[in-house]
Protein backbone atom coordinates (compact mmCIF):
# COMPACT_ATOMS: atom_id res chain seq x y z
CA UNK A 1 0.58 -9.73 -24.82
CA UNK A 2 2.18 -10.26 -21.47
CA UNK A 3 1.21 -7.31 -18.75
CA UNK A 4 3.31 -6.32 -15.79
CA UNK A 5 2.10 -5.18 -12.48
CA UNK A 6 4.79 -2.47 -12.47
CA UNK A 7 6.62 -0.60 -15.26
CA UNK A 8 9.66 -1.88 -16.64
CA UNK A 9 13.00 0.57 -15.77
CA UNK A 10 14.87 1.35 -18.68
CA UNK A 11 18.73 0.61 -18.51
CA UNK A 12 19.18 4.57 -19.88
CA UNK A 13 17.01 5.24 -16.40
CA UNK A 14 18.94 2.82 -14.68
CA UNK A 15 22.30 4.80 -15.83
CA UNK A 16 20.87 7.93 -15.61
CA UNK A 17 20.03 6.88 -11.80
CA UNK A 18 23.88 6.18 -10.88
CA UNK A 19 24.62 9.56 -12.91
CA UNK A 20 22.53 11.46 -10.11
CA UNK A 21 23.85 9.36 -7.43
CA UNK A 22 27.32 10.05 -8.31
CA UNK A 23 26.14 14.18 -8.34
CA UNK A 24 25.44 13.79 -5.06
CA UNK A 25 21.44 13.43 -4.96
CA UNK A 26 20.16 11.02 -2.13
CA UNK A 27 18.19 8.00 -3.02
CA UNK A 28 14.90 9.49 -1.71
CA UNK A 29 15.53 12.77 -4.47
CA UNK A 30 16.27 10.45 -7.34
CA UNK A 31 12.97 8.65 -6.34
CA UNK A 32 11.14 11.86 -6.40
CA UNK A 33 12.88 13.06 -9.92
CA UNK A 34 11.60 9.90 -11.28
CA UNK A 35 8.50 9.20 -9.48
CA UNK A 36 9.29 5.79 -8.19
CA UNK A 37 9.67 4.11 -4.55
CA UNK A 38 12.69 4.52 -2.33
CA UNK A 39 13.44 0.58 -2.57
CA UNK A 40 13.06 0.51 -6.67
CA UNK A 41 15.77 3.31 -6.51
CA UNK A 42 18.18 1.10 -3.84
CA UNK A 43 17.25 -2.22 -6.24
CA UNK A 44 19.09 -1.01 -8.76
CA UNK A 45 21.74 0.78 -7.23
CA UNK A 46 22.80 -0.58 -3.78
CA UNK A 47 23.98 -4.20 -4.75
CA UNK A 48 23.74 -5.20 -1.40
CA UNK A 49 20.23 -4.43 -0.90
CA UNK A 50 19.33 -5.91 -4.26
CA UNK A 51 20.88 -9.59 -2.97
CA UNK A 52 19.04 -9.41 -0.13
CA UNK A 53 15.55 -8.46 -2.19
CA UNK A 54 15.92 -11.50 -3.91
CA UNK A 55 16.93 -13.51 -1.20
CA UNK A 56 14.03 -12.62 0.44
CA UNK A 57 11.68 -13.12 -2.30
CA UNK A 58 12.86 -16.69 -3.02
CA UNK A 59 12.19 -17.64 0.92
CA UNK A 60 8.86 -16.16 0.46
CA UNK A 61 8.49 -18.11 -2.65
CA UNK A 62 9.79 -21.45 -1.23
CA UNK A 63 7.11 -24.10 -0.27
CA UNK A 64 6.86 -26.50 2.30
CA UNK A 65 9.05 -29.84 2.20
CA UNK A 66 6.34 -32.61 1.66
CA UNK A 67 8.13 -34.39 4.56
CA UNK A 68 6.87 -31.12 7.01
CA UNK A 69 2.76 -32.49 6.07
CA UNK A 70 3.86 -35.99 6.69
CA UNK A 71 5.13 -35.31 10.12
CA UNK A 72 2.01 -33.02 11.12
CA UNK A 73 -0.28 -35.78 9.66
CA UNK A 74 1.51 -38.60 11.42
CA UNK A 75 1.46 -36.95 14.40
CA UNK A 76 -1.98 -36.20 14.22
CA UNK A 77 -3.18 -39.51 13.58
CA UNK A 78 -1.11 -40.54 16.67
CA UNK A 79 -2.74 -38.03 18.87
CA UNK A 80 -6.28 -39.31 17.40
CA UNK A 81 -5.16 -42.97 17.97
CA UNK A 82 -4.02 -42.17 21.88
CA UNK A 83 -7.12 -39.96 22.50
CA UNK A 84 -9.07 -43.10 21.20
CA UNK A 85 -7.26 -45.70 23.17
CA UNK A 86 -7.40 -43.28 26.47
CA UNK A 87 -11.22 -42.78 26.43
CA UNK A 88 -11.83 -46.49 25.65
CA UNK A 89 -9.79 -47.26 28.47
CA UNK A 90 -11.43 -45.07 30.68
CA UNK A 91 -14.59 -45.41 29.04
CA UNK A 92 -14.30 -49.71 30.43
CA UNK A 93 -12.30 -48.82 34.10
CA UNK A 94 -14.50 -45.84 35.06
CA UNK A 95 -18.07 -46.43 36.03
CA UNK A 96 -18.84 -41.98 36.71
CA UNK A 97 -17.15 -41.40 33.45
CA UNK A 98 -19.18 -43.89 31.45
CA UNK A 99 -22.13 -42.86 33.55
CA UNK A 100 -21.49 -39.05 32.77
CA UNK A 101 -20.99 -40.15 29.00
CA UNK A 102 -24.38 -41.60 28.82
CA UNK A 103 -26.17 -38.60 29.78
């Protein structure tokens, strides 16, 4: 048996919703006759906020290009390769640093 996080809204809610809105009630009072958020109530009847809900749920859902980890790592391993280079160099041309190493 699958379980859900939330109940499910009937369509006969969901009509009964726009009934109330076309009465005149406000989204907040519809929310309060049925006992459900503000943005449940503008889901299902403002089809401008419902694009964006899902809009913004698949960019939340989206993951990272594996391209994005391949630039960090490459750079990274660059950086670890010049640090390695500049202290070797440095390491073999200065005699304080290599002295101040040793210590």
């Amino acid at each position: 048996m699958k379980r859900f996080r939330y109940r499910k809204i009937a369509p006969e809610d969901v009509a009964f919703m726009k009934l109330l809105r076309e009465c005149g009630l406000s989204y907040p009072q519809i929310a309060e006759v049925f006992s459900i958020s503000l943005a449940t109530i503008q889901y299902h009847l403002d089809p401008g906020y419902r694009n964006w809900a899902i809009a913004r749920q698949k960019q939340r859902n989206k993951k990272p290009e594996v391209k994005e980890y391949d630039a960090k790592r490459r750079f990274s391993q660059e950086g670890r390769k010049w640090r390695r280079e500049y202290m070797h160099e440095r390491y073999h041309k200065d005699p304080e640093f290599r002295m101040r190493m040793l210590k």
